[in-house]
N, C-alpha and C. Protein backbone atom coordinates (compact mmCIF):
# COMPACT_ATOMS: atom_id res chain seq x y z
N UNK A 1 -15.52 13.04 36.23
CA UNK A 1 -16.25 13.14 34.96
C UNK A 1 -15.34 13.47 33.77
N UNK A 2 -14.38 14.15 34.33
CA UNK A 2 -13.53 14.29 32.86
C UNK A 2 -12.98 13.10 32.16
N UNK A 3 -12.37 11.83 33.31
CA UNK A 3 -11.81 11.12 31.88
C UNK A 3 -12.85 10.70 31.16
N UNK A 4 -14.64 9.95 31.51
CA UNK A 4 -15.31 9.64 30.48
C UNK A 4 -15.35 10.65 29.17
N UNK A 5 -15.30 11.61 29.67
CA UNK A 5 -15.75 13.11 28.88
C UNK A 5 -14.40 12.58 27.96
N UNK A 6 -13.03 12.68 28.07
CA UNK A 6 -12.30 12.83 27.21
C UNK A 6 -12.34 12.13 26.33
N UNK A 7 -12.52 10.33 26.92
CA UNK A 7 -13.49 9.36 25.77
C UNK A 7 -13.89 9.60 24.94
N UNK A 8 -14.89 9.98 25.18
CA UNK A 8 -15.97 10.56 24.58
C UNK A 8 -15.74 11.32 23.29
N UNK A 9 -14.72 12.57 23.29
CA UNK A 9 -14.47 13.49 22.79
C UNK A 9 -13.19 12.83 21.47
N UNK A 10 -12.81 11.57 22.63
CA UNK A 10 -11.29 11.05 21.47
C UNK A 10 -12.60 10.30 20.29
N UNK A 11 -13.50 9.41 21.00
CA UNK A 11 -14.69 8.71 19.97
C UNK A 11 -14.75 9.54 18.46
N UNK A 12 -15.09 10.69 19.37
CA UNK A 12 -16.27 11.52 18.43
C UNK A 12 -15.32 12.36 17.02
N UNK A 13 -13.76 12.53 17.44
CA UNK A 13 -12.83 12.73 16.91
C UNK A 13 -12.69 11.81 15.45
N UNK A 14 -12.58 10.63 16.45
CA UNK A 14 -12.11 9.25 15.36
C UNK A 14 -13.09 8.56 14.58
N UNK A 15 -14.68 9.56 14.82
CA UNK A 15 -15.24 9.27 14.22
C UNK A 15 -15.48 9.93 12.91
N UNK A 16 -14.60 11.27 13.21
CA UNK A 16 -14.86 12.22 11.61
C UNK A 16 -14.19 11.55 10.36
N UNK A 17 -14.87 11.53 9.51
CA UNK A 17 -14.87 10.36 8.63
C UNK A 17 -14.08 11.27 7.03
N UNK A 18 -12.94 12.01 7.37
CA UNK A 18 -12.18 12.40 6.48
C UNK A 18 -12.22 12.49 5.12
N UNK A 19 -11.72 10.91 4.97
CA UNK A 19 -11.99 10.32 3.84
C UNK A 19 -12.86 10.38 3.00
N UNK A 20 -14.04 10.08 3.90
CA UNK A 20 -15.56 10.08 3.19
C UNK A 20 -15.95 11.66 2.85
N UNK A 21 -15.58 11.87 3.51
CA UNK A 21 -15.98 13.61 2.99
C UNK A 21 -14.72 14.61 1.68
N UNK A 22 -13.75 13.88 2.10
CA UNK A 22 -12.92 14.48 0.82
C UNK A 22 -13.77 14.01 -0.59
N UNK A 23 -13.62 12.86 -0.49
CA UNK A 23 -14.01 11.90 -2.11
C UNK A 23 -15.56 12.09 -2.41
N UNK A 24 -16.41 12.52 -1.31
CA UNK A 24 -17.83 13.34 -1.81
C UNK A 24 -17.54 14.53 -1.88
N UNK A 25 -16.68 15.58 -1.58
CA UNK A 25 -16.73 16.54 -2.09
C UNK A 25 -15.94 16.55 -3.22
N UNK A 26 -15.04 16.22 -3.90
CA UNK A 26 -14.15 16.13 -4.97
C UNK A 26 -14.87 15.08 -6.15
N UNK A 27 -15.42 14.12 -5.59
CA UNK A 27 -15.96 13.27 -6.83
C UNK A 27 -17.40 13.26 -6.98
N UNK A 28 -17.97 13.08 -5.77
CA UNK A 28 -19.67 13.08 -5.30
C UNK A 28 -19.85 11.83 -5.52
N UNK A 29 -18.84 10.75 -4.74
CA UNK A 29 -19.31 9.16 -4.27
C UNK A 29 -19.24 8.92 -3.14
N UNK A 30 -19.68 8.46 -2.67
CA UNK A 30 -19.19 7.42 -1.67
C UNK A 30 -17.53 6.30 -1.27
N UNK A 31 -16.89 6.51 -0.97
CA UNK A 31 -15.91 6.65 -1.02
C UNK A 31 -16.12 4.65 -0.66
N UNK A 32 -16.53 4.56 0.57
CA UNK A 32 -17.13 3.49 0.70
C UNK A 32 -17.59 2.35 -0.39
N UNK A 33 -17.84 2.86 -1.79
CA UNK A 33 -19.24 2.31 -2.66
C UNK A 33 -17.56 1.63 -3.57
N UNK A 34 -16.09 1.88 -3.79
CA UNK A 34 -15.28 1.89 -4.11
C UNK A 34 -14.25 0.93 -3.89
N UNK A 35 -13.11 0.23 -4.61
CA UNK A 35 -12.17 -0.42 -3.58
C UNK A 35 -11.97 -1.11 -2.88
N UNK A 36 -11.95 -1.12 -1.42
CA UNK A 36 -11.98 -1.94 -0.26
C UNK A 36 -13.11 -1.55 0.42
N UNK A 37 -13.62 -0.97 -0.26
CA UNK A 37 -15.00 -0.21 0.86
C UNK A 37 -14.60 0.11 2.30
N UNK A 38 -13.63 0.83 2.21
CA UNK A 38 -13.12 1.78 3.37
C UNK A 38 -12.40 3.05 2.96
N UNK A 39 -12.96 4.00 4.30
CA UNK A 39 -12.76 5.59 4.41
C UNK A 39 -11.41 5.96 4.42
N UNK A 40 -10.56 4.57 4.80
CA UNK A 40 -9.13 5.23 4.67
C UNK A 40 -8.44 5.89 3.57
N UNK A 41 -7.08 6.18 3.94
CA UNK A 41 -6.19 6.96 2.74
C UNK A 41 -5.95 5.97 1.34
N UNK A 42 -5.56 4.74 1.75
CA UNK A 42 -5.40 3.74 0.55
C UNK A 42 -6.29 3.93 -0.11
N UNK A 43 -7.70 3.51 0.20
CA UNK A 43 -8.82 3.70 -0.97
C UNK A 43 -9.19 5.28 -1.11
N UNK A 44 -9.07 6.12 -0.42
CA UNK A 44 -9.15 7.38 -0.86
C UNK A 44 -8.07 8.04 -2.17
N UNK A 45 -7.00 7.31 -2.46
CA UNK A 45 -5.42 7.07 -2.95
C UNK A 45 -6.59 6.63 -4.52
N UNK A 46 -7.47 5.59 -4.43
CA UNK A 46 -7.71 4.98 -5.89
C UNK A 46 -8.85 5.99 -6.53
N UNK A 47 -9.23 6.72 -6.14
CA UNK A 47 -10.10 7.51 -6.58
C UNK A 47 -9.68 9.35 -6.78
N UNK A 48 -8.35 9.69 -6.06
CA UNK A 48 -7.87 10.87 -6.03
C UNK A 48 -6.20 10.56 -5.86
N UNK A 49 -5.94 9.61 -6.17
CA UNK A 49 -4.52 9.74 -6.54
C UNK A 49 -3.82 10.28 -4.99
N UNK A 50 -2.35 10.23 -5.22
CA UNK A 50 -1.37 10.37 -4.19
C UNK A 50 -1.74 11.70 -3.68
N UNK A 51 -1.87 12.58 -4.11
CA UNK A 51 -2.80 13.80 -2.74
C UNK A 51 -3.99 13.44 -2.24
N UNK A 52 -4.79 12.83 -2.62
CA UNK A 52 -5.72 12.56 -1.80
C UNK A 52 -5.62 11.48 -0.52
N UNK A 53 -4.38 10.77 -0.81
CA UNK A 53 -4.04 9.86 -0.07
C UNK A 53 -3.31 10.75 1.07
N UNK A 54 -2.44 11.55 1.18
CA UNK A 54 -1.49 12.61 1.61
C UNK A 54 -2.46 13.32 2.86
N UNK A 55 -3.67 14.07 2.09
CA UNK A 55 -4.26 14.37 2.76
C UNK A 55 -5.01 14.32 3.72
N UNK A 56 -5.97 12.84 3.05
CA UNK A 56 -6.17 12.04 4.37
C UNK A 56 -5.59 10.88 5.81
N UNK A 57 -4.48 10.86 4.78
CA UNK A 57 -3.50 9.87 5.99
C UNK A 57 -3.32 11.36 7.26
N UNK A 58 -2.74 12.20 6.79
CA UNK A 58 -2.56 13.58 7.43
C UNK A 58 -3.59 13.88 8.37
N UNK A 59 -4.82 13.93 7.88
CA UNK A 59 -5.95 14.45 8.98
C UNK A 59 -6.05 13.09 9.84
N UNK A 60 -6.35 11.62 9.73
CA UNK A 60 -6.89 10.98 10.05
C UNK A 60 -5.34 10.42 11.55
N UNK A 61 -4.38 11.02 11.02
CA UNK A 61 -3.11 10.91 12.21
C UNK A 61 -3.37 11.97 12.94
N UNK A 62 -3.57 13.14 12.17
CA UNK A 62 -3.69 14.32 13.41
C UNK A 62 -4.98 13.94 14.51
N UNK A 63 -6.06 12.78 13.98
CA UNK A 63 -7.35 12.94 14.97
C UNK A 63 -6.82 11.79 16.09
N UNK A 64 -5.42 11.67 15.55
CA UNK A 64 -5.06 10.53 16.84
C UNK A 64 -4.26 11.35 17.87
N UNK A 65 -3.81 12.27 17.23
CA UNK A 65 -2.60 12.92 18.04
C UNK A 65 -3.75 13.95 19.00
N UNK A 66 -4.29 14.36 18.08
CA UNK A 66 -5.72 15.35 19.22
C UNK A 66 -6.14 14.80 20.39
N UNK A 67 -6.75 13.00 19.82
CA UNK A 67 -7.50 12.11 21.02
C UNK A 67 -6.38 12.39 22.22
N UNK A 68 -5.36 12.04 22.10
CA UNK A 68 -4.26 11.28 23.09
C UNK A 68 -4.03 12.94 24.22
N UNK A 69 -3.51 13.45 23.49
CA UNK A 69 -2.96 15.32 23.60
C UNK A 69 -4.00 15.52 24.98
N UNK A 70 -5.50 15.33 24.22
CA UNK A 70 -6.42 16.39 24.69
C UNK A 70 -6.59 15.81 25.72
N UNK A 71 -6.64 14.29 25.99
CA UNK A 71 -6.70 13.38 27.17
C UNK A 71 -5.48 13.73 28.09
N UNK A 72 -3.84 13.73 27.94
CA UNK A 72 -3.64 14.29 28.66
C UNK A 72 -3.58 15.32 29.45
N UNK A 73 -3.88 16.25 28.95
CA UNK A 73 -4.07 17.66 29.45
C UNK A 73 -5.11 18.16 30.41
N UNK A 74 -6.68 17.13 29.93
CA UNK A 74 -7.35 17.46 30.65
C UNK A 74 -7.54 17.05 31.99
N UNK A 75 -6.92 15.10 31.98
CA UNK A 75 -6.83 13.98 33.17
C UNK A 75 -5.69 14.60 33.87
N UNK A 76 -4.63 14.87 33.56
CA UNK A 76 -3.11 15.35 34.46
C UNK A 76 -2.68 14.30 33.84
N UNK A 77 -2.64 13.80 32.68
CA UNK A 77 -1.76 12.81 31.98
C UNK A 77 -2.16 11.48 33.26
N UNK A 78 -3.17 10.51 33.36
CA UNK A 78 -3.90 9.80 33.87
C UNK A 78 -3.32 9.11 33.12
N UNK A 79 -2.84 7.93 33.56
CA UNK A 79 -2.69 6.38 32.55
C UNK A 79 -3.74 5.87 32.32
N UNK A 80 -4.94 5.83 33.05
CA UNK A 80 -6.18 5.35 32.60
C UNK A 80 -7.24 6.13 31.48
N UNK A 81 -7.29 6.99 32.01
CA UNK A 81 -7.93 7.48 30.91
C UNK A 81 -7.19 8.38 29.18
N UNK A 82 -5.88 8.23 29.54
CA UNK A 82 -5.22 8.05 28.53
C UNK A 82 -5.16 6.86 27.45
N UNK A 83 -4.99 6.06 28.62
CA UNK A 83 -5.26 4.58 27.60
C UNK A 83 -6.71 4.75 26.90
N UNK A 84 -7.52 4.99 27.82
CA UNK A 84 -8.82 5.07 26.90
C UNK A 84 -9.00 5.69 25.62
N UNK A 85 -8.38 7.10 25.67
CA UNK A 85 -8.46 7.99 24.54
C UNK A 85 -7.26 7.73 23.51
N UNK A 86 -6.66 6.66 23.97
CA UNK A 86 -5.67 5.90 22.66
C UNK A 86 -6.74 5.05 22.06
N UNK A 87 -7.83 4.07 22.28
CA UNK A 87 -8.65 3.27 22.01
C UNK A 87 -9.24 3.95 21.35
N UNK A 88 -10.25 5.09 21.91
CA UNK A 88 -11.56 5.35 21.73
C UNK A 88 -11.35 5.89 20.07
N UNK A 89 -10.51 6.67 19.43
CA UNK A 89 -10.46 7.40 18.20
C UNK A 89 -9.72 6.03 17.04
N UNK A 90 -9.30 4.98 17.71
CA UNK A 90 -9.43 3.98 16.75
C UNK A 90 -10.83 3.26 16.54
N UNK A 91 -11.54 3.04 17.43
CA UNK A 91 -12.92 2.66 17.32
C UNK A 91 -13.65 3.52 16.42
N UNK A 92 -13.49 4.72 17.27
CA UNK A 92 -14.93 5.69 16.33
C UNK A 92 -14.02 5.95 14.73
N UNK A 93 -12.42 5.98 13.95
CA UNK A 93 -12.28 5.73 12.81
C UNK A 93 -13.06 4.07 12.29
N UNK A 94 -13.27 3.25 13.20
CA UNK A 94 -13.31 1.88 12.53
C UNK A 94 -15.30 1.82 12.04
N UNK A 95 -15.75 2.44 13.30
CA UNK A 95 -17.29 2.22 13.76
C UNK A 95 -17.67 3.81 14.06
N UNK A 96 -17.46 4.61 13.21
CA UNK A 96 -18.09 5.82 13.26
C UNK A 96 -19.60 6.49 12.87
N UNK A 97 -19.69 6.44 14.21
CA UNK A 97 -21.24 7.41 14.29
C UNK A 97 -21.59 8.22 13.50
N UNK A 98 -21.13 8.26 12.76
CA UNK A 98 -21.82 9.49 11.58
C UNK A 98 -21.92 8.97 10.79
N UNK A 99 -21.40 7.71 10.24
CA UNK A 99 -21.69 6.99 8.84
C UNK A 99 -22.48 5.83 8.95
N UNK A 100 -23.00 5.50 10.12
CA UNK A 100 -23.93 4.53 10.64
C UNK A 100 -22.92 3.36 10.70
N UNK A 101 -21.59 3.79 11.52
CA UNK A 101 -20.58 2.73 11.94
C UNK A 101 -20.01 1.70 10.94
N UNK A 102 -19.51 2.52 10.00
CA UNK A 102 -18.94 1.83 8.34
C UNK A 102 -17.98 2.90 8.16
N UNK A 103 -16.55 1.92 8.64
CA UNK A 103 -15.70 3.18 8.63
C UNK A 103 -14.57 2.56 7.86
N UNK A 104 -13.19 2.83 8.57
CA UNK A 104 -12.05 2.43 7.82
C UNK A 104 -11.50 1.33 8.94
N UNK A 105 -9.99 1.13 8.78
CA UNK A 105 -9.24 0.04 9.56
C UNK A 105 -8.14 0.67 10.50
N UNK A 106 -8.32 2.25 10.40
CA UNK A 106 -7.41 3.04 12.12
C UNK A 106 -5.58 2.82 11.42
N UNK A 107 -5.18 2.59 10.90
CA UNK A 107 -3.83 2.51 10.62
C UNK A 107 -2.87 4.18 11.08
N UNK A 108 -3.66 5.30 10.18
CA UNK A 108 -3.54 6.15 10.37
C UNK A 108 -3.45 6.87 11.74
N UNK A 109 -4.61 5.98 12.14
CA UNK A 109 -5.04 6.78 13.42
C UNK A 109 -4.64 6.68 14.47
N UNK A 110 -3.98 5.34 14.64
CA UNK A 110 -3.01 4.87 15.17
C UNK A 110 -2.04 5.23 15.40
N UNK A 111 -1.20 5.38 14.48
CA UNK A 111 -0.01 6.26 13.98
C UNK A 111 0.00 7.21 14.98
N UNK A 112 -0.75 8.15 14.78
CA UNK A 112 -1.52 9.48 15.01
C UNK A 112 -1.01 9.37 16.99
N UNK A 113 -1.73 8.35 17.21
CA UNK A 113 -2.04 7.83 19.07
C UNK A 113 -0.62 7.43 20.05
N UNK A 114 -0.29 7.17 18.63
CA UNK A 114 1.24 6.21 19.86
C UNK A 114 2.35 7.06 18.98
N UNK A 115 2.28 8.11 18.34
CA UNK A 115 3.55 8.76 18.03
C UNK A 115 3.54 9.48 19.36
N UNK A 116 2.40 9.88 19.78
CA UNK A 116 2.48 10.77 21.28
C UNK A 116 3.32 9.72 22.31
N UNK A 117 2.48 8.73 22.22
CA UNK A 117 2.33 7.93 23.86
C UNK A 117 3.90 6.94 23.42
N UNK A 118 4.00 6.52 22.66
CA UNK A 118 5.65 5.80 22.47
C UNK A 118 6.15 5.91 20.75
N UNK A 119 6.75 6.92 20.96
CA UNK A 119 7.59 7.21 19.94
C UNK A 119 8.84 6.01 19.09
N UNK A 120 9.24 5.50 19.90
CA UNK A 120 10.53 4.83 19.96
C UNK A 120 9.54 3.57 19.14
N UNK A 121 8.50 3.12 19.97
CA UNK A 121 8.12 1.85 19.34
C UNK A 121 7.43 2.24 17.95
N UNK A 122 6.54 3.36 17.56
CA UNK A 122 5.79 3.52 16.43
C UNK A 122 7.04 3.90 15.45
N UNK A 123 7.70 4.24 15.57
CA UNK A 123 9.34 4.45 14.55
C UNK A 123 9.29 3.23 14.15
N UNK A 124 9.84 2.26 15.21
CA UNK A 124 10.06 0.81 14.38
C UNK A 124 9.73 0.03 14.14
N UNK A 125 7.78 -0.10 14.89
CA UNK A 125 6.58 -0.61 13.75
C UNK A 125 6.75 -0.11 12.61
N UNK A 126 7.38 0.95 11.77
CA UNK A 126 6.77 2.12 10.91
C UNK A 126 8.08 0.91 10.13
N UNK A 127 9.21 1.07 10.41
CA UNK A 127 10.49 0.02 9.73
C UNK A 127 10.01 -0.78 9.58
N UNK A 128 9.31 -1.71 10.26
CA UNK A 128 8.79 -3.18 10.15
C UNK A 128 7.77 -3.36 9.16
N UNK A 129 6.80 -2.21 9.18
CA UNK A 129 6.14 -2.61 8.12
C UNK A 129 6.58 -2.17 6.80
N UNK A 130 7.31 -1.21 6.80
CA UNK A 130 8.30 -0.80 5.59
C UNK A 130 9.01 -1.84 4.88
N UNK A 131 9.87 -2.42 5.53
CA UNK A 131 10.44 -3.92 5.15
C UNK A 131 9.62 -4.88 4.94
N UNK A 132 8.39 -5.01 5.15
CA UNK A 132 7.40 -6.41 5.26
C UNK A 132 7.21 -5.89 3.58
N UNK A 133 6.86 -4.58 3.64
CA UNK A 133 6.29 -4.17 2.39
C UNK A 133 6.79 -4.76 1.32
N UNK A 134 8.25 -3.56 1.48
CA UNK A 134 9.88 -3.63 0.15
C UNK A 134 9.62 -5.23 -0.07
N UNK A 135 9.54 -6.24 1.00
CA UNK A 135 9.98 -7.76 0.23
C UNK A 135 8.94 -8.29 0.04
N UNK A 136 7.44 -8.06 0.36
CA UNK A 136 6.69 -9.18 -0.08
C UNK A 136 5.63 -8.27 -1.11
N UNK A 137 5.12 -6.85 -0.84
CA UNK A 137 4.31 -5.93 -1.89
C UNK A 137 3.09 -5.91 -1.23
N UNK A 138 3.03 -6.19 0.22
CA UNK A 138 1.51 -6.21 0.65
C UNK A 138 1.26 -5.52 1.58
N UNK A 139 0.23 -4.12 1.50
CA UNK A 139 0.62 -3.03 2.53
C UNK A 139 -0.24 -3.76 3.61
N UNK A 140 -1.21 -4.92 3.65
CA UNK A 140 -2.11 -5.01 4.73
C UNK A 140 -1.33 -6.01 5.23
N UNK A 141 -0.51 -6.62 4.74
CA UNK A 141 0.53 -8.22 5.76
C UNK A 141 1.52 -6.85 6.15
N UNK A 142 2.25 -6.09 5.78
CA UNK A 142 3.11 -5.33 6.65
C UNK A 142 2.14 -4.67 7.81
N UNK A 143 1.18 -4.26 7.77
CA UNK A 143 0.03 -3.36 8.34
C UNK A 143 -0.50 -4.10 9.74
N UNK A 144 -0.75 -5.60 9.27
CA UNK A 144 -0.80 -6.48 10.48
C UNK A 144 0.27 -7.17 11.14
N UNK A 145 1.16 -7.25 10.45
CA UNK A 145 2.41 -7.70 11.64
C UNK A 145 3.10 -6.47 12.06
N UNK A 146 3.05 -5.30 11.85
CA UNK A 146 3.84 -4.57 12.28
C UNK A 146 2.56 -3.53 14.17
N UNK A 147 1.41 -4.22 13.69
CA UNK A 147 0.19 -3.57 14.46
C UNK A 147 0.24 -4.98 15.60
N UNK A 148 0.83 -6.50 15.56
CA UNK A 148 0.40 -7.43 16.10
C UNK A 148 1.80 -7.00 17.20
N UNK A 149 3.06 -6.76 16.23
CA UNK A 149 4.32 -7.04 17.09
C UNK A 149 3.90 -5.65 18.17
N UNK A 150 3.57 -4.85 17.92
CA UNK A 150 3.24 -3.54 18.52
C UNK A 150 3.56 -3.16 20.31
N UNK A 151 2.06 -4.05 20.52
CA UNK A 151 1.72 -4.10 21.94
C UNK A 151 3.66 -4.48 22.64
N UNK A 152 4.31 -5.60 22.05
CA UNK A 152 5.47 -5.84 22.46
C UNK A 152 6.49 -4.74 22.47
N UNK A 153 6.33 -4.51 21.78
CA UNK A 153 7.68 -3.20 21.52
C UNK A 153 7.48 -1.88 22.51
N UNK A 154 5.81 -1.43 22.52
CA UNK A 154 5.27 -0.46 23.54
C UNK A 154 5.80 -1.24 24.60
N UNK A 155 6.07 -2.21 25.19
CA UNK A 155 6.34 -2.60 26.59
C UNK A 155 8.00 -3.06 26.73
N UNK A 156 8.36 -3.30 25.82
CA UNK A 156 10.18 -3.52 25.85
C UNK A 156 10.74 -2.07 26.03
N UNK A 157 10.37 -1.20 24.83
CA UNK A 157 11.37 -0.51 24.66
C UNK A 157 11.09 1.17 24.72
N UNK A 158 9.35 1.47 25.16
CA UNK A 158 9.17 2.62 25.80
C UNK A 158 8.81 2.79 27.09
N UNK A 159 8.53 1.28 27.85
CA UNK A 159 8.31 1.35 29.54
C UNK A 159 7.14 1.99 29.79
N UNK A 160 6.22 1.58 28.95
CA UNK A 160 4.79 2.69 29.37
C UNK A 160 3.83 2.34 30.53
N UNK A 161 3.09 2.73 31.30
CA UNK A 161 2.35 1.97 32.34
C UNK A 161 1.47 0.85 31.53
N UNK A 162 1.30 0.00 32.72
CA UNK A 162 0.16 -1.20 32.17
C UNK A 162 -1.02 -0.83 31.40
N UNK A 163 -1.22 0.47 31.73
CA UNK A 163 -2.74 0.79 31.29
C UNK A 163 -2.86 1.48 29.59
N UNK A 164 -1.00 1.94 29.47
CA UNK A 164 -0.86 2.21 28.15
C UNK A 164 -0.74 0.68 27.20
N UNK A 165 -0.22 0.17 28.30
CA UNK A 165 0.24 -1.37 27.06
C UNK A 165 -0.89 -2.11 26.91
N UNK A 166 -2.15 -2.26 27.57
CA UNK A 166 -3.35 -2.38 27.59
C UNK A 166 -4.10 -2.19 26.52
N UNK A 167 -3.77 -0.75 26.68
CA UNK A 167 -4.61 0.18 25.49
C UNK A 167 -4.21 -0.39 24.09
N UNK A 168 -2.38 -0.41 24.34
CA UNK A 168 -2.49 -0.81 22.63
C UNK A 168 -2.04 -2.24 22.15
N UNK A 169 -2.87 -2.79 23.43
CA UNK A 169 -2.97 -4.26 22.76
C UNK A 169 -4.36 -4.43 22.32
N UNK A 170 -5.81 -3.67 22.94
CA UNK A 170 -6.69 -3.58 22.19
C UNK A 170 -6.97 -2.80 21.14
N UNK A 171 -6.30 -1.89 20.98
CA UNK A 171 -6.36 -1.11 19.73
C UNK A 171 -5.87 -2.24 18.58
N UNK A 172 -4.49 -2.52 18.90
CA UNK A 172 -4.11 -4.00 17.61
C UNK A 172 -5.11 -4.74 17.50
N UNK A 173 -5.73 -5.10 18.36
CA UNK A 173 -7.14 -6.07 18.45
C UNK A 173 -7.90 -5.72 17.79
N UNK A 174 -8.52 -4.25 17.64
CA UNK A 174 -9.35 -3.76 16.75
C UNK A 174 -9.05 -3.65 15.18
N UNK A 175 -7.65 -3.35 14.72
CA UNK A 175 -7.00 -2.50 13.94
C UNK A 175 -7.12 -4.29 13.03
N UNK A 176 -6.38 -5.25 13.70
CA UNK A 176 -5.86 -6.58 13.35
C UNK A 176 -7.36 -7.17 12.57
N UNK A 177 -8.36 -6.99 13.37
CA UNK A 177 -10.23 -7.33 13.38
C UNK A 177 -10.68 -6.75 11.89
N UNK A 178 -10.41 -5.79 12.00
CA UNK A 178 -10.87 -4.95 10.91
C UNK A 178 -9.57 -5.45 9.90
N UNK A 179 -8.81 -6.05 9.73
CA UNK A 179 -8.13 -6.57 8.86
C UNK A 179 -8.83 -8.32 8.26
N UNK A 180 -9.56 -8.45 8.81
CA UNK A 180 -10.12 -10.24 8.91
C UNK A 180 -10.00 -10.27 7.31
N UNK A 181 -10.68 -9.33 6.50
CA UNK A 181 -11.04 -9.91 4.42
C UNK A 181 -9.83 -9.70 4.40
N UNK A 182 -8.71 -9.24 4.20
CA UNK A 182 -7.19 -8.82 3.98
C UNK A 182 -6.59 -10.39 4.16
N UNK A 183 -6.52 -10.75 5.64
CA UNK A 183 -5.67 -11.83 6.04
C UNK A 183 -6.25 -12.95 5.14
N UNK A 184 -7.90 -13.17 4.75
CA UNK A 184 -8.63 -14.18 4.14
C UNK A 184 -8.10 -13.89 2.30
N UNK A 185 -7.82 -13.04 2.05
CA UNK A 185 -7.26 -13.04 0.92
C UNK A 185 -5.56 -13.39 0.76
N UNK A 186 -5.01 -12.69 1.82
CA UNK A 186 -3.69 -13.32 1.74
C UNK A 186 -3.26 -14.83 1.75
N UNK A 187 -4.21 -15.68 2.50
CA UNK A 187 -4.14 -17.03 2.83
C UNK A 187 -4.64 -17.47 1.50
N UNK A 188 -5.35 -16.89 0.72
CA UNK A 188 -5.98 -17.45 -0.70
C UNK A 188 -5.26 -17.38 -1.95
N UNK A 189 -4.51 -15.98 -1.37
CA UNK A 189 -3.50 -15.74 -2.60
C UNK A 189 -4.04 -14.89 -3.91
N UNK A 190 -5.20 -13.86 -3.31
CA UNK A 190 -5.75 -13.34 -4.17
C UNK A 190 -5.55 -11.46 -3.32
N UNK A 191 -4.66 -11.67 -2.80
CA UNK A 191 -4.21 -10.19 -2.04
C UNK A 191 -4.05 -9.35 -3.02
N UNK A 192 -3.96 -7.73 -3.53
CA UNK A 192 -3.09 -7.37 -4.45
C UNK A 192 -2.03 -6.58 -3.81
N UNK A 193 -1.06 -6.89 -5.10
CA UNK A 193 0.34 -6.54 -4.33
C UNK A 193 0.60 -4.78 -5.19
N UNK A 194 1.47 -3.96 -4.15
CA UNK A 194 1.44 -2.68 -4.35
C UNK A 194 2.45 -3.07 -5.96
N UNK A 195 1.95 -2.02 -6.79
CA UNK A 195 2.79 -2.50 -8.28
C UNK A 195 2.33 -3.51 -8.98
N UNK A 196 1.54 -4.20 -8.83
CA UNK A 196 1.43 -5.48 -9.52
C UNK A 196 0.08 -5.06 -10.52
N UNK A 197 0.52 -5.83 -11.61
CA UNK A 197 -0.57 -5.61 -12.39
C UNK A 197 -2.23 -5.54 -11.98
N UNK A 198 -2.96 -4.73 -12.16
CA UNK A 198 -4.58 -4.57 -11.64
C UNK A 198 -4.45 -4.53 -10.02
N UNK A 199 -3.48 -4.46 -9.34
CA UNK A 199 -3.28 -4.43 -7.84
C UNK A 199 -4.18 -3.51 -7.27
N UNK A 200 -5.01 -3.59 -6.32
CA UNK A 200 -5.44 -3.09 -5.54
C UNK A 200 -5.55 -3.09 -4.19
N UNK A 201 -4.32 -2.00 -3.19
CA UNK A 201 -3.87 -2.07 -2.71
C UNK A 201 -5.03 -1.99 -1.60
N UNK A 202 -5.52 -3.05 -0.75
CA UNK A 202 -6.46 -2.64 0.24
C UNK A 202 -6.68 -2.65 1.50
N UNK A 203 -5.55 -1.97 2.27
CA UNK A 203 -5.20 -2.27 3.87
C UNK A 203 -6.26 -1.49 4.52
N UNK A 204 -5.99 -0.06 4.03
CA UNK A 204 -6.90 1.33 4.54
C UNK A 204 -8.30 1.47 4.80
């Protein structure tokens, strides 16, 4: 019963909706009603500026590092139900139960999941999308190729069991999903680029 339980607990984690609760308590909107109409740090960033962004990138990584942590500790570090509780707190950030499943796009939260479980590879997703950024200005095309190459790098260059490389090939699946209006604007050419005049930066 414990690994469902830990599930469960990574869900209910990734479902606390940070974002949404900073920018109603600081502004009294909907954080959602804004932007990209998501709970993440980027659009939390257009309504409270670079601390508000700070803050919530911050909590919404720590609810990844909790999911993963608390899963091992309680399973005996289980590859299965580890993998799960890498998933489950990107879901409940994407489709969270408390906001009637209108959430953000997990970037953060992510972060948060595989700094535990492979270090080596989230470092140089973190380069990759850094560089995608510096040359083209688009945090959601660095955001998705650096989340697509992912699953690869977890399996080259940290050796994790099948059930971890599993995990974060559906998490990219989710993370990539919840990117669909991003990629449809990039192909249109109506993306905004970080710096660019009226830009609105909308990966988060």
């Amino acid at each position: 019963m414990i690994g469902p339980l830990t599930t469960i607990m990574a869900y209910l984690l990734g479902s606390i909706p940070f974002g949404y609760l900073i920018v109603r308590w600081r502004r009294g909107i909907d954080v959602r009603s804004t932007g990209s109409k998501s709970i993440g740090a980027t659009n939390v960033m257009r309504n409270l500026g670079l601390g508000g962004f700070m803050v919530t990138f911050l909590l919404d990584f720590a609810k990844g590092v909790a999911s993963v942590v608390l899963a091992q500790r309680l399973t005996g570090n289980n590859p299965l139900w580890v993998g799960a509780a890498a998933v489950a707190p990107l879901v409940g950030h994407c489709y969270p139960i408390f906001l009637k499943f209108r959430g953000g796009k997990a970037v953060a939260t992510a972060a948060g999941v595989y700094i535990v479980l492979a270090p080596i590879s989230i470092g140089l997703a973190l380069v990759i999308f850094g560089i995608i950024v510096a040359i083209w200005r688009y945090i959601s095309l660095g955001s998705i190729i650096a989340t697509a190459l992912f699953p690869a790098l977890i399996y080259y260059l940290d050796h994790r069991p099948w059930q971890i490389v599993l995990a974060s090939g559906l998490g990219a699946a989710v993370i990539i999903f919840r990117h669909r209006t991003n990629m449809s604007r990039l192909l249109k050419g109506t993306e905004g680029r970080v710096g660019g005049k009226k830009a609105e930066v909308r990966s988060q």
